[in-house]
PDB file of N, CA and C in Angstrom:
ATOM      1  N   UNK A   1      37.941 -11.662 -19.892  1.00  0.00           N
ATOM      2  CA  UNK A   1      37.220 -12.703 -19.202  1.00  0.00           C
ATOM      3  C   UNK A   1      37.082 -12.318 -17.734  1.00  0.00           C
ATOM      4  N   UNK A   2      35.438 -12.637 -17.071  1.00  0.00           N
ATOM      5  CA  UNK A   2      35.331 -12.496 -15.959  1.00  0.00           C
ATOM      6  C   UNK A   2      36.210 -13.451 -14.497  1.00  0.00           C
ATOM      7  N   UNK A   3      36.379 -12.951 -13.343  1.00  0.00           N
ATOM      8  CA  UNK A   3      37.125 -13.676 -12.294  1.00  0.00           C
ATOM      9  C   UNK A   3      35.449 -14.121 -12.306  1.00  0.00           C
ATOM     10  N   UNK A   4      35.946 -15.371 -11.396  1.00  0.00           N
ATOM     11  CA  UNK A   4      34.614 -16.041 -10.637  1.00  0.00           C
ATOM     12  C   UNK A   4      34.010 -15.387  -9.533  1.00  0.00           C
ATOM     13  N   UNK A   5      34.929 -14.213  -9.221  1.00  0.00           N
ATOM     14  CA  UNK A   5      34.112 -13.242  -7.944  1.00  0.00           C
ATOM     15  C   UNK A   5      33.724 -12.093  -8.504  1.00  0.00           C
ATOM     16  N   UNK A   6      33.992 -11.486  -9.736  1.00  0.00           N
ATOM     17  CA  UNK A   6      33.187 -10.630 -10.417  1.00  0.00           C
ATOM     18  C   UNK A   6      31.754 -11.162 -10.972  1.00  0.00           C
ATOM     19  N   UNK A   7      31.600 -12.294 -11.323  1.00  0.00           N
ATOM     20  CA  UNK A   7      30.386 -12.938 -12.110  1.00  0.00           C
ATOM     21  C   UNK A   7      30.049 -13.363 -11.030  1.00  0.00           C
ATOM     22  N   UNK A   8      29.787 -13.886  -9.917  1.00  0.00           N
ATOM     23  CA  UNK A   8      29.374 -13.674  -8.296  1.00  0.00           C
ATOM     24  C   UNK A   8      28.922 -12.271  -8.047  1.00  0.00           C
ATOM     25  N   UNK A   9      29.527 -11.498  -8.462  1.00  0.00           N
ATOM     26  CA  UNK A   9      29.203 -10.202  -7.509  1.00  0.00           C
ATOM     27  C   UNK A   9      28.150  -9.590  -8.599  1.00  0.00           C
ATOM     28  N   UNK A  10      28.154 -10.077  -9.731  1.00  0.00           N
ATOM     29  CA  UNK A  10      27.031  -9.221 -10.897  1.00  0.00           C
ATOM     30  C   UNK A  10      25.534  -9.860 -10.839  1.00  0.00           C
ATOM     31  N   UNK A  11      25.670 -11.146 -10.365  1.00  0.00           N
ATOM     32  CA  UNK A  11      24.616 -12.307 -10.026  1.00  0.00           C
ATOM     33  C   UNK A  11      24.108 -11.851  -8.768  1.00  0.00           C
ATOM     34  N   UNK A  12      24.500 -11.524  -8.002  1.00  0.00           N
ATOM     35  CA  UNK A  12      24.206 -10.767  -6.529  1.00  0.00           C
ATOM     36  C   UNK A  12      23.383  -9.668  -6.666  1.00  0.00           C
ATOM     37  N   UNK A  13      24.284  -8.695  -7.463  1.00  0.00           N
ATOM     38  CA  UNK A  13      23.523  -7.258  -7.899  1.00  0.00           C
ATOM     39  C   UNK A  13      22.566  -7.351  -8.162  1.00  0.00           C
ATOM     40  N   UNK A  14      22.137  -8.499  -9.456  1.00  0.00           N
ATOM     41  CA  UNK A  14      21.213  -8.898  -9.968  1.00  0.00           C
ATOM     42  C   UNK A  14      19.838  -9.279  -8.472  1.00  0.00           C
ATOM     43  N   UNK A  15      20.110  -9.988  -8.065  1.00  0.00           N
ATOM     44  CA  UNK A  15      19.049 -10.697  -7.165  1.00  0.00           C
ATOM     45  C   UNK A  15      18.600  -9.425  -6.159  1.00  0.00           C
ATOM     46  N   UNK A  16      19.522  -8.680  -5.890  1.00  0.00           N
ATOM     47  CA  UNK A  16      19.484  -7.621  -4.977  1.00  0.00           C
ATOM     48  C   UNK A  16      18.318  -6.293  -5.925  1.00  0.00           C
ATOM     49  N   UNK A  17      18.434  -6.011  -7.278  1.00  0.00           N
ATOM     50  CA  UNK A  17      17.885  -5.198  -7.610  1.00  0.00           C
ATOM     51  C   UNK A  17      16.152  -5.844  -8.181  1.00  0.00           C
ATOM     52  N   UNK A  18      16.355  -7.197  -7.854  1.00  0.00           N
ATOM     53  CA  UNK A  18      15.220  -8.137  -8.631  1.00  0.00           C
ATOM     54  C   UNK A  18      14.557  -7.939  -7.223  1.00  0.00           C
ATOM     55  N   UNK A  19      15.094  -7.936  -6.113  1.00  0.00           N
ATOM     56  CA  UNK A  19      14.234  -7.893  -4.451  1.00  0.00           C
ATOM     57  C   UNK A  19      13.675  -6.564  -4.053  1.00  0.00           C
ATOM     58  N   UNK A  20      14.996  -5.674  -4.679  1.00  0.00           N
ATOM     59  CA  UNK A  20      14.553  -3.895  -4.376  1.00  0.00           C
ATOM     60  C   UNK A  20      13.127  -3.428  -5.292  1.00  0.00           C
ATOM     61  N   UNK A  21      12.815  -4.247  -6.671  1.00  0.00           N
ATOM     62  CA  UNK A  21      11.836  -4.073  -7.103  1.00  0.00           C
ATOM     63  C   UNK A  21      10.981  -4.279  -6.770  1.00  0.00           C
ATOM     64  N   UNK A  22      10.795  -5.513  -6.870  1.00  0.00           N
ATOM     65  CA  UNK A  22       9.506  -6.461  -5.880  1.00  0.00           C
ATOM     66  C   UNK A  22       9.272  -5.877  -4.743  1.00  0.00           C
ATOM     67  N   UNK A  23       9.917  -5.671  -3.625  1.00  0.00           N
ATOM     68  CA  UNK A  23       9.734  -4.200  -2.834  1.00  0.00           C
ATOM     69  C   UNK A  23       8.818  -3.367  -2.992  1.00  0.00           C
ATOM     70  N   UNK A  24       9.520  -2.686  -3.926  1.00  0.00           N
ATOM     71  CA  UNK A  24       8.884  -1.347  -4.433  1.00  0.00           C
ATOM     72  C   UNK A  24       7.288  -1.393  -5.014  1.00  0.00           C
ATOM     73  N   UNK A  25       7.161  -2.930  -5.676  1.00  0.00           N
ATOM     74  CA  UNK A  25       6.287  -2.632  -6.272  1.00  0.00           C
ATOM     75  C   UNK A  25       4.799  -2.749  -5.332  1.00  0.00           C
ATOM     76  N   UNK A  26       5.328  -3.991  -4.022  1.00  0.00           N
ATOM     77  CA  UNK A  26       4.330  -4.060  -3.471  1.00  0.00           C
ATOM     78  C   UNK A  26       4.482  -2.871  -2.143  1.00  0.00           C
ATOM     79  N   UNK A  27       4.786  -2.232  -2.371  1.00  0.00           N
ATOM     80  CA  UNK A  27       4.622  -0.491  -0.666  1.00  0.00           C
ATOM     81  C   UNK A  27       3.747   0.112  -2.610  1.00  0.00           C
ATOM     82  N   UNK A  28       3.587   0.354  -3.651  1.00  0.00           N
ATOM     83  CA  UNK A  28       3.440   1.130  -4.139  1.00  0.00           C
ATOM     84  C   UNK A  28       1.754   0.320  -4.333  1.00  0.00           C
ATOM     85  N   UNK A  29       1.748  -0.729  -4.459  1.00  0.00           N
ATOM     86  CA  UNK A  29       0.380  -1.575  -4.252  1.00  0.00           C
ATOM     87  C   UNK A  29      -0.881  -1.215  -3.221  1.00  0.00           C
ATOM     88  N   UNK A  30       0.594  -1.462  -2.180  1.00  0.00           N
ATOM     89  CA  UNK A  30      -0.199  -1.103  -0.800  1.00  0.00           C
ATOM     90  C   UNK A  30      -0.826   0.189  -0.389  1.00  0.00           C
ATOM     91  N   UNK A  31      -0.045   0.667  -1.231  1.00  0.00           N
ATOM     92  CA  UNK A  31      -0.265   2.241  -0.864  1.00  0.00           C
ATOM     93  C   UNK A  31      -1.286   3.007  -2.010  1.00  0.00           C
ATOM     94  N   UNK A  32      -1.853   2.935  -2.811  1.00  0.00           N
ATOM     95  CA  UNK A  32      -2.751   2.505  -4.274  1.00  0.00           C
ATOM     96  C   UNK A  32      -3.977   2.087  -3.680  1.00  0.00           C
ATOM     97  N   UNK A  33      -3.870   1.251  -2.778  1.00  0.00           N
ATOM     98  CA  UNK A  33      -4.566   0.072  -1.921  1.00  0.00           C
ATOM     99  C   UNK A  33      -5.569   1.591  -1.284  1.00  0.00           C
ATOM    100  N   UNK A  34      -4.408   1.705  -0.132  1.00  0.00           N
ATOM    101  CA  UNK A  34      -4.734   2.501   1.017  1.00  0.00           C
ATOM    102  C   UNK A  34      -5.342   4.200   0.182  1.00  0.00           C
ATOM    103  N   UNK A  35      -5.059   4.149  -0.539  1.00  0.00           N
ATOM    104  CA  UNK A  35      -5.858   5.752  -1.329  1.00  0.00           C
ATOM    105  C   UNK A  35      -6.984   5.606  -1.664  1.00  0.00           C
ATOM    106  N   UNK A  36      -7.062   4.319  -2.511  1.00  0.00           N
ATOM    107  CA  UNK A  36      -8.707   4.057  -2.829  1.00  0.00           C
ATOM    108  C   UNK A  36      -9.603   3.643  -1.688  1.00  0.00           C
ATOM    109  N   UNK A  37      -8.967   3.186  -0.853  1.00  0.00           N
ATOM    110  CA  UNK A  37      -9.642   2.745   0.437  1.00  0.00           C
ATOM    111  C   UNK A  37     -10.234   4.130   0.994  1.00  0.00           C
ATOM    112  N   UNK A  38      -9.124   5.146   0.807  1.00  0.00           N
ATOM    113  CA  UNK A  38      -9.760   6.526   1.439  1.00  0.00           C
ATOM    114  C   UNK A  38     -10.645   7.500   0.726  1.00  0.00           C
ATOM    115  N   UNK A  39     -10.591   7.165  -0.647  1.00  0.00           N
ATOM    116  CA  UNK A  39     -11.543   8.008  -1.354  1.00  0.00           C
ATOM    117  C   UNK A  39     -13.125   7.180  -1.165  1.00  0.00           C
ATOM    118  N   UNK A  40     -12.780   6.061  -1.124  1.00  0.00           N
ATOM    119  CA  UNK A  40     -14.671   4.743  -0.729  1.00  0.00           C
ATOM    120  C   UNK A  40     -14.658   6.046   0.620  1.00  0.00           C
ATOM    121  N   UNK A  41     -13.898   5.807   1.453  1.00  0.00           N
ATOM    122  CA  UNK A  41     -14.902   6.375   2.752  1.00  0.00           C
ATOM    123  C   UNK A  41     -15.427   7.568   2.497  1.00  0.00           C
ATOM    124  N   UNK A  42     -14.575   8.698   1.916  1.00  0.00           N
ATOM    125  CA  UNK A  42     -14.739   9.838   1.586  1.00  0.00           C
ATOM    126  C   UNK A  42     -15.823  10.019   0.939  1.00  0.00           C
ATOM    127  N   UNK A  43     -16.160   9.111   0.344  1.00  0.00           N
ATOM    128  CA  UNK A  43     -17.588   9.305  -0.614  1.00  0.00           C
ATOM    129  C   UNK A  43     -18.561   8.434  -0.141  1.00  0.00           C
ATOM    130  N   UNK A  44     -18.293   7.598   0.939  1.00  0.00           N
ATOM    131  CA  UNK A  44     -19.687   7.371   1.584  1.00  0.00           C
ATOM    132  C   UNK A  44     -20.079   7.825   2.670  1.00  0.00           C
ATOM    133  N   UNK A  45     -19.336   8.835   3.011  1.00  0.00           N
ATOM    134  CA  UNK A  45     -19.712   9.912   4.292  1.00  0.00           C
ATOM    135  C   UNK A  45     -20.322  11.217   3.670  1.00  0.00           C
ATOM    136  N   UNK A  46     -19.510  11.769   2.908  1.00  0.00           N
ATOM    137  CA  UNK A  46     -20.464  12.580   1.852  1.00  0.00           C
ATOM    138  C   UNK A  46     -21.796  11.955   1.288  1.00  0.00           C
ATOM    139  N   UNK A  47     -22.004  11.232   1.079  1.00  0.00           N
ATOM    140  CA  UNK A  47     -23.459  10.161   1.018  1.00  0.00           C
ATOM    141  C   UNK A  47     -24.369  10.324   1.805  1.00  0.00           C
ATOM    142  N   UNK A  48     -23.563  10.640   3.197  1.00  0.00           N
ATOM    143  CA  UNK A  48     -24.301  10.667   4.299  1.00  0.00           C
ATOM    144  C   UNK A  48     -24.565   9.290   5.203  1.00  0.00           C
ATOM    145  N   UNK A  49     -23.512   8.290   4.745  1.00  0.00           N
ATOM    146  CA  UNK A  49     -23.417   7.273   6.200  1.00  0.00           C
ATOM    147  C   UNK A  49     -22.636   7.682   7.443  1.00  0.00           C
ATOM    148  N   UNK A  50     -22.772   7.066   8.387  1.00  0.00           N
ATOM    149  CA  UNK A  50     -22.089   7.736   9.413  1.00  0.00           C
ATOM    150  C   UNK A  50     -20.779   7.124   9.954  1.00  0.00           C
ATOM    151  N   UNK A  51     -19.814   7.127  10.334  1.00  0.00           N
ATOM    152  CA  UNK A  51     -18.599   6.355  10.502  1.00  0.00           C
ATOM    153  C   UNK A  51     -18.993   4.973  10.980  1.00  0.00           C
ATOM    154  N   UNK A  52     -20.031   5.143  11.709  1.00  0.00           N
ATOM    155  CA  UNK A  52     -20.148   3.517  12.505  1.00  0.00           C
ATOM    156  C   UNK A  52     -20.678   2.678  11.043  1.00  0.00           C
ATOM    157  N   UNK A  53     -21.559   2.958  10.067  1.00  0.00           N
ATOM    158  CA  UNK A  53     -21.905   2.352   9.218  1.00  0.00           C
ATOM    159  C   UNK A  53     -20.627   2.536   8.324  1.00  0.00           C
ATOM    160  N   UNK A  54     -19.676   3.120   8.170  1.00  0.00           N
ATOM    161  CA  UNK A  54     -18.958   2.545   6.609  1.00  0.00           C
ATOM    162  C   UNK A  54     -17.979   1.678   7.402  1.00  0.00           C
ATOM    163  N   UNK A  55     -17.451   1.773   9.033  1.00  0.00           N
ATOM    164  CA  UNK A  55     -16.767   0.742   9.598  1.00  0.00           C
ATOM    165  C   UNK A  55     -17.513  -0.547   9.409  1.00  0.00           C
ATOM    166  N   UNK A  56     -18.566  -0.895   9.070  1.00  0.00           N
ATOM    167  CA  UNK A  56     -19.432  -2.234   9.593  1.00  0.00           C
ATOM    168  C   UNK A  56     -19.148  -2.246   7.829  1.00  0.00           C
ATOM    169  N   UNK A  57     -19.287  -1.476   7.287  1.00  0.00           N
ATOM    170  CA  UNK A  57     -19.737  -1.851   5.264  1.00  0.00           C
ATOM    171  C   UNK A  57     -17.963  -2.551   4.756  1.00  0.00           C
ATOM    172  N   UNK A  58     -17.045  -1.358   5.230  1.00  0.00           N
ATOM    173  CA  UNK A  58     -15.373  -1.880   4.997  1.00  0.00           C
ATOM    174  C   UNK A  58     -14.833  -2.594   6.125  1.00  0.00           C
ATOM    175  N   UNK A  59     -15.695  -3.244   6.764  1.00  0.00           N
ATOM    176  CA  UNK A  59     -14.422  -4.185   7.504  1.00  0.00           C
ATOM    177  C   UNK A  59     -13.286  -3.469   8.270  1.00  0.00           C
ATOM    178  N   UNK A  60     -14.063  -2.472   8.836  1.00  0.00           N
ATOM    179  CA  UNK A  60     -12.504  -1.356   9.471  1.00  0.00           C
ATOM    180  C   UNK A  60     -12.983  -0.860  10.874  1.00  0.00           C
ATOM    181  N   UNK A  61     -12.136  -0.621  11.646  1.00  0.00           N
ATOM    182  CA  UNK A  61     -12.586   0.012  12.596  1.00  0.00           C
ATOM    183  C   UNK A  61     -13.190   1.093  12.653  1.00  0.00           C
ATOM    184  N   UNK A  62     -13.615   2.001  14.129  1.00  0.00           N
ATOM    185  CA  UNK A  62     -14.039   3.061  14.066  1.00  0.00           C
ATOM    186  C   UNK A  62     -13.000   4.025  13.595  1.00  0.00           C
ATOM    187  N   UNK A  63     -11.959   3.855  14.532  1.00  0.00           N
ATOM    188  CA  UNK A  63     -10.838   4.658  14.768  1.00  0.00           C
ATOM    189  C   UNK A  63     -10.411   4.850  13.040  1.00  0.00           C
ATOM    190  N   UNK A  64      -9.807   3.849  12.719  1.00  0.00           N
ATOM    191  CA  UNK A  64      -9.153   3.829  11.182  1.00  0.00           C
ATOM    192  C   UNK A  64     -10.709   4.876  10.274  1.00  0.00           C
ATOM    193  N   UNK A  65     -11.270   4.580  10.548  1.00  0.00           N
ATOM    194  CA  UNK A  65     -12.702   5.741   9.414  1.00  0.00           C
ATOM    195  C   UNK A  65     -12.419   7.167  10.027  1.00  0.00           C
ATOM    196  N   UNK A  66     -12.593   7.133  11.426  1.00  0.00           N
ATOM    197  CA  UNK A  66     -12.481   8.665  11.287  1.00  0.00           C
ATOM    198  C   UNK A  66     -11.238   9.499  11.091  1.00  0.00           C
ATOM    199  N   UNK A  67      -9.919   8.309  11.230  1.00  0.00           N
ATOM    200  CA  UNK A  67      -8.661   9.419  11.222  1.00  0.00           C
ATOM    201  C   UNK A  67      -8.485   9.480   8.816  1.00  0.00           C
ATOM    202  N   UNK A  68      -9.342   8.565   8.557  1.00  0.00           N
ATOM    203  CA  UNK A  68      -9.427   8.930   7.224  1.00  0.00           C
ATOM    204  C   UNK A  68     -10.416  10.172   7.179  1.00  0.00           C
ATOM    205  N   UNK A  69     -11.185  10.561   7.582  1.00  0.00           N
ATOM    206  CA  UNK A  69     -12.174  11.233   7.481  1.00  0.00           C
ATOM    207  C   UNK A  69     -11.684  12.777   8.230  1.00  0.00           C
ATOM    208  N   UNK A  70     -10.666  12.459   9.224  1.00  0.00           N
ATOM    209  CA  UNK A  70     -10.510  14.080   9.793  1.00  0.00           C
ATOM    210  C   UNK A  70      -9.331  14.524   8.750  1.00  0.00           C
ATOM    211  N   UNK A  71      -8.589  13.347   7.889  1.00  0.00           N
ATOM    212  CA  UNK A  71      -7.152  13.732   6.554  1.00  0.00           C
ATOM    213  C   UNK A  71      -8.091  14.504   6.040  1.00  0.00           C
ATOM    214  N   UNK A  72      -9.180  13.659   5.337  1.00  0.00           N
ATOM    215  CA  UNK A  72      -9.962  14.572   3.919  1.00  0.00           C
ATOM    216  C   UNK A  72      -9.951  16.345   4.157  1.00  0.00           C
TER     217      UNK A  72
END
């Protein structure tokens, strides 16, 4: 039979690895997010728009398009 501070401390673990997930799952969202975000620009500059137009089309700055655009 468990002490009342072992079944405390397994209930803890529990909540702690239920938070480390949820975590994980949304940086892995975000980041899923942020790739497809960079392949849209990537392929509408190859298209032939120019940074000022895919900033005005995605809602993004200048700056944020071209430092995707100097990664590619």
């Amino acid at each position: 039979m468990y002490s009342l501070y072992e079944y405390n401390e397994a209930g803890h673990m529990k909540v702690i690895k239920e938070e480390a997930l949820s975590e994980g799952i949304a940086i892995g969202e975000e980041r899923g997010e942020e790739r497809y975000k960079a392949r849209i620009i990537s392929s509408m500059s190859k298209n032939g728009m120019t940074p000022d137009e895919i900033a005005k089309l995605c809602d993004c700055s200048l700056d944020e398009i071209l430092a995707v655009l100097n990664r590619s």
